[in-house]
N, C-alpha and C. Protein backbone atom coordinates (compact mmCIF):
# COMPACT_ATOMS: atom_id res chain seq x y z
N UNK A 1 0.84 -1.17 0.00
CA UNK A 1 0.00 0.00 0.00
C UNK A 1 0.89 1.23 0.00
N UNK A 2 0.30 2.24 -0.74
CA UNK A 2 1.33 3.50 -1.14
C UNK A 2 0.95 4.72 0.20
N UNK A 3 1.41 5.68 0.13
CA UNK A 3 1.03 6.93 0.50
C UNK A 3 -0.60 7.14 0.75
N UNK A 4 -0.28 7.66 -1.00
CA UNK A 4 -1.98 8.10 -0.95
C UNK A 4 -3.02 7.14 -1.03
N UNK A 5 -2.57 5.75 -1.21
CA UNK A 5 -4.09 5.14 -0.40
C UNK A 5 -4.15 4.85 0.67
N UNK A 6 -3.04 4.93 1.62
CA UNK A 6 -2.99 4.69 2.81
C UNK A 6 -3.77 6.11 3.95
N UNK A 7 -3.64 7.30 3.22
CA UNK A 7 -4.00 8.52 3.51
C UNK A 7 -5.40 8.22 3.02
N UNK A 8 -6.15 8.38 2.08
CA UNK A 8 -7.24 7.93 1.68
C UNK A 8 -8.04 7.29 2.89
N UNK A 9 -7.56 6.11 3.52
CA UNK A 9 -8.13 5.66 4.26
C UNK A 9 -7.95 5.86 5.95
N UNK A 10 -7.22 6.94 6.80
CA UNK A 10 -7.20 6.89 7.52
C UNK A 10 -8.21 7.12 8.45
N UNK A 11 -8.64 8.03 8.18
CA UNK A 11 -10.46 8.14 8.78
C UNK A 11 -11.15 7.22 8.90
N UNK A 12 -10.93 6.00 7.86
CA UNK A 12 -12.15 4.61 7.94
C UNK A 12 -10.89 4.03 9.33
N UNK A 13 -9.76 4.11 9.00
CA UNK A 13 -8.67 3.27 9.91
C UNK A 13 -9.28 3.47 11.42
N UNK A 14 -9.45 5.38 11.73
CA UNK A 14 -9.80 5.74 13.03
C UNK A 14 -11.05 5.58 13.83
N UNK A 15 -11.99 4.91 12.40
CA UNK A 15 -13.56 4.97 13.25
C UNK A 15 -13.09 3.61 13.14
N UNK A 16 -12.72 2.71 12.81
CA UNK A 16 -12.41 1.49 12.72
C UNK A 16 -13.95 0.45 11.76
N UNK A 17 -13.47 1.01 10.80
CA UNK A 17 -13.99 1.16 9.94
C UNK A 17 -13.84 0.08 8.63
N UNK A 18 -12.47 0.02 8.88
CA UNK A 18 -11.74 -0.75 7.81
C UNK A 18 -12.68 -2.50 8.25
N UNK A 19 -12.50 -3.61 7.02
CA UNK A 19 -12.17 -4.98 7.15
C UNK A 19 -10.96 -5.35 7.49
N UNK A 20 -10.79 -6.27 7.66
CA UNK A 20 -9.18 -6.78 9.05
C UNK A 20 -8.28 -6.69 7.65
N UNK A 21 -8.29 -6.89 6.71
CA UNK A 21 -7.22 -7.18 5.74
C UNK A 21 -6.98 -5.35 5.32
N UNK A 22 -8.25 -4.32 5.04
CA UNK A 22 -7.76 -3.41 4.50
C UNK A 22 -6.56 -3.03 5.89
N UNK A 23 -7.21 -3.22 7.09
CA UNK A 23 -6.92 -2.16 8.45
C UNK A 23 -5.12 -3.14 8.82
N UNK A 24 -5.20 -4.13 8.43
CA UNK A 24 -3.91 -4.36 8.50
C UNK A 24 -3.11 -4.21 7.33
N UNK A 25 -2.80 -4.12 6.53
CA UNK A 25 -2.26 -2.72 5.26
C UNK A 25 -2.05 -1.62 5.72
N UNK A 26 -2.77 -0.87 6.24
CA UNK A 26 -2.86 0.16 6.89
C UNK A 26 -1.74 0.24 8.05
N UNK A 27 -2.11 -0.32 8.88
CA UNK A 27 -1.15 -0.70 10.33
C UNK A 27 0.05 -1.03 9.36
N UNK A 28 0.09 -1.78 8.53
CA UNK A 28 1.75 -2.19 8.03
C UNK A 28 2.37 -1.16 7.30
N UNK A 29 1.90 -0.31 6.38
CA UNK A 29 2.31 1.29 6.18
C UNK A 29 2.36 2.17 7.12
N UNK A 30 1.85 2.10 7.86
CA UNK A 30 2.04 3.29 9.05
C UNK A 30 3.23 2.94 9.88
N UNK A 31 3.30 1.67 10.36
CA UNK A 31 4.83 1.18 11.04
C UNK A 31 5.79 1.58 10.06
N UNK A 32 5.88 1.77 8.73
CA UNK A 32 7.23 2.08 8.21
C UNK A 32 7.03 3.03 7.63
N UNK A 33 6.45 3.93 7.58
CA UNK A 33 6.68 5.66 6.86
C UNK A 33 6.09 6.83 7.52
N UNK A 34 7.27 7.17 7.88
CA UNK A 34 6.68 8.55 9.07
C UNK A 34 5.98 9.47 8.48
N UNK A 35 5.93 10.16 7.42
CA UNK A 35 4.80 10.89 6.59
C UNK A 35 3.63 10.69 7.16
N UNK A 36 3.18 9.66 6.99
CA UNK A 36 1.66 9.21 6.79
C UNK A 36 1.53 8.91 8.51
N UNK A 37 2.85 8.49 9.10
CA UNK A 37 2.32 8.44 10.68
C UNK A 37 1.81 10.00 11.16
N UNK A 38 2.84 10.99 10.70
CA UNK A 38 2.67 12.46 10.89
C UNK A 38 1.51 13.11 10.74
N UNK A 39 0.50 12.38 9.20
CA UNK A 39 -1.05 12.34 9.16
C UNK A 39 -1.85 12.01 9.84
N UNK A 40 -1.46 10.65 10.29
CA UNK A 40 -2.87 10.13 11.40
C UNK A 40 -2.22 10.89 12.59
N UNK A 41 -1.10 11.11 13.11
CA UNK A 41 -1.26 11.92 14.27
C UNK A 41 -1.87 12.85 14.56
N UNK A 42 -1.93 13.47 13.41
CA UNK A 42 -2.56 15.21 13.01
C UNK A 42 -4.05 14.76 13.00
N UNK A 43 -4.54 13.93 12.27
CA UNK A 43 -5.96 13.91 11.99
C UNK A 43 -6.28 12.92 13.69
N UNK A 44 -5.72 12.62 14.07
CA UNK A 44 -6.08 12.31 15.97
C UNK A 44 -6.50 13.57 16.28
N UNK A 45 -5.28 14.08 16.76
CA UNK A 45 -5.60 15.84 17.25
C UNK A 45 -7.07 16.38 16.78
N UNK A 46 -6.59 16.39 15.30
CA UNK A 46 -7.84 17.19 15.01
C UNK A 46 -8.94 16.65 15.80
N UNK A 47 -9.13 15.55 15.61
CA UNK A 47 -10.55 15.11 15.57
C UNK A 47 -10.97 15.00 17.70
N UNK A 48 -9.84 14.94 18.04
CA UNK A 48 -10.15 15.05 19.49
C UNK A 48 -10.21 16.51 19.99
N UNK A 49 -9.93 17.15 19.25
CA UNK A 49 -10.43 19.03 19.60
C UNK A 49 -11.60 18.83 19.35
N UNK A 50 -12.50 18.82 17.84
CA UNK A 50 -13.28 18.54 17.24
C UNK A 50 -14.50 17.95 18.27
N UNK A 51 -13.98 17.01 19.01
CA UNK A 51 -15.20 16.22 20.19
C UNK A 51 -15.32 17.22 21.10
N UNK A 52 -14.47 17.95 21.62
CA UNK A 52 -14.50 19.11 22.47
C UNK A 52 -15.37 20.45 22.24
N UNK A 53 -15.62 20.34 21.09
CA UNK A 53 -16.58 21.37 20.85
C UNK A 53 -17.92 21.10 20.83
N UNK A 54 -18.65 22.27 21.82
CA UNK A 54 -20.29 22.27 22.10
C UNK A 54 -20.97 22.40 20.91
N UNK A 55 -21.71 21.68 20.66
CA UNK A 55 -23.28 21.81 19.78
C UNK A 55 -24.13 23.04 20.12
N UNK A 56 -24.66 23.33 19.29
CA UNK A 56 -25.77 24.23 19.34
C UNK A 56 -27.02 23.97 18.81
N UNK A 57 -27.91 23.95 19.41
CA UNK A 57 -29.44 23.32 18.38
C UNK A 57 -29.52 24.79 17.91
N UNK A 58 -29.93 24.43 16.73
CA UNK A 58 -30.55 25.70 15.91
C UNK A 58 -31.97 25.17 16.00
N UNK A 59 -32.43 26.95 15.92
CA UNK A 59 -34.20 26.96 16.13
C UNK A 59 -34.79 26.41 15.18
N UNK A 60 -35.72 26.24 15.39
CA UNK A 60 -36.91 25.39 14.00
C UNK A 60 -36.94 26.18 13.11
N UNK A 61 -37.29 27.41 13.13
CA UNK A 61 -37.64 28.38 12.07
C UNK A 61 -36.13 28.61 11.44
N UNK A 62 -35.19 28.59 11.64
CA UNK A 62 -34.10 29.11 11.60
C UNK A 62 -33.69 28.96 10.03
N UNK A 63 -33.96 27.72 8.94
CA UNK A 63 -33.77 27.37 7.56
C UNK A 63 -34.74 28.59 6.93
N UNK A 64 -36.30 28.67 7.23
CA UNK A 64 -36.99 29.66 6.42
C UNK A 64 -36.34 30.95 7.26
N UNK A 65 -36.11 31.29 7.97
CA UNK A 65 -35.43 32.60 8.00
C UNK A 65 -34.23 33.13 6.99
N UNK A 66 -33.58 31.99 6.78
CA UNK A 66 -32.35 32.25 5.72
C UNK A 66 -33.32 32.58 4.50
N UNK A 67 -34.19 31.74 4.22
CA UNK A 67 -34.46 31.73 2.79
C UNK A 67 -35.46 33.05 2.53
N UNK A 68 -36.33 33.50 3.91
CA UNK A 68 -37.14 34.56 4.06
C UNK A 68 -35.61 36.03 3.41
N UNK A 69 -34.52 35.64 4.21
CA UNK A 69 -33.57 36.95 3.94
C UNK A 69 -32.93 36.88 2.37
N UNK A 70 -32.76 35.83 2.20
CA UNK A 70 -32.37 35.56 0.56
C UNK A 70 -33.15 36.18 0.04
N UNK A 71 -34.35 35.82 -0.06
CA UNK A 71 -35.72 36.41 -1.21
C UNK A 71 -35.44 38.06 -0.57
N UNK A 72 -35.24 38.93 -0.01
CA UNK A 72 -35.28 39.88 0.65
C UNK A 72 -34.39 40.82 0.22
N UNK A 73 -33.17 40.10 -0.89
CA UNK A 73 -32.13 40.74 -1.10
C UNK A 73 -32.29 41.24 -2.53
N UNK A 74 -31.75 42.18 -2.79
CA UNK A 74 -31.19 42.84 -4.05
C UNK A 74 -29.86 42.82 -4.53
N UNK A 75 -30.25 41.75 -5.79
CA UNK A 75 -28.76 42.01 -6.36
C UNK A 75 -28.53 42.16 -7.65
């Protein structure tokens, strides 16, 4: 497995996602090329900030309000 399909798939790698044969390909490129380890480290991080951040419910009306201000505009 190269680079970029190994990158391709790291996201399926992290939700665990993969079948045992893709996810070990995976694991066997990542043990030998620091690049792509440097990726999934980064896309860890990201994604554990990412959980850290609060939700917000948006209001019910809140879609026809956009579309009420769209129609509203001049251009």
């Amino acid at each position: 497995m190269n680079c970029k399909e190994t990158r391709s798939l790291l996201s399926e790698f992290y939700d665990q996602d993969l079948n045992e044969e893709m996810r070990s390909l995976v694991e066997e490129h990542l043990g030998c090329c620091v690049d792509c380890q440097d990726e999934y480290e980064s896309l860890k991080k990201i994604l554990k900030v990412l959980k850290k951040l609060k939700t917000k419910e948006i209001p019910r009306d809140y879609m026809e309000s956009l579309k009420k201000r769209g129609e509203n505009r001049n251009f």
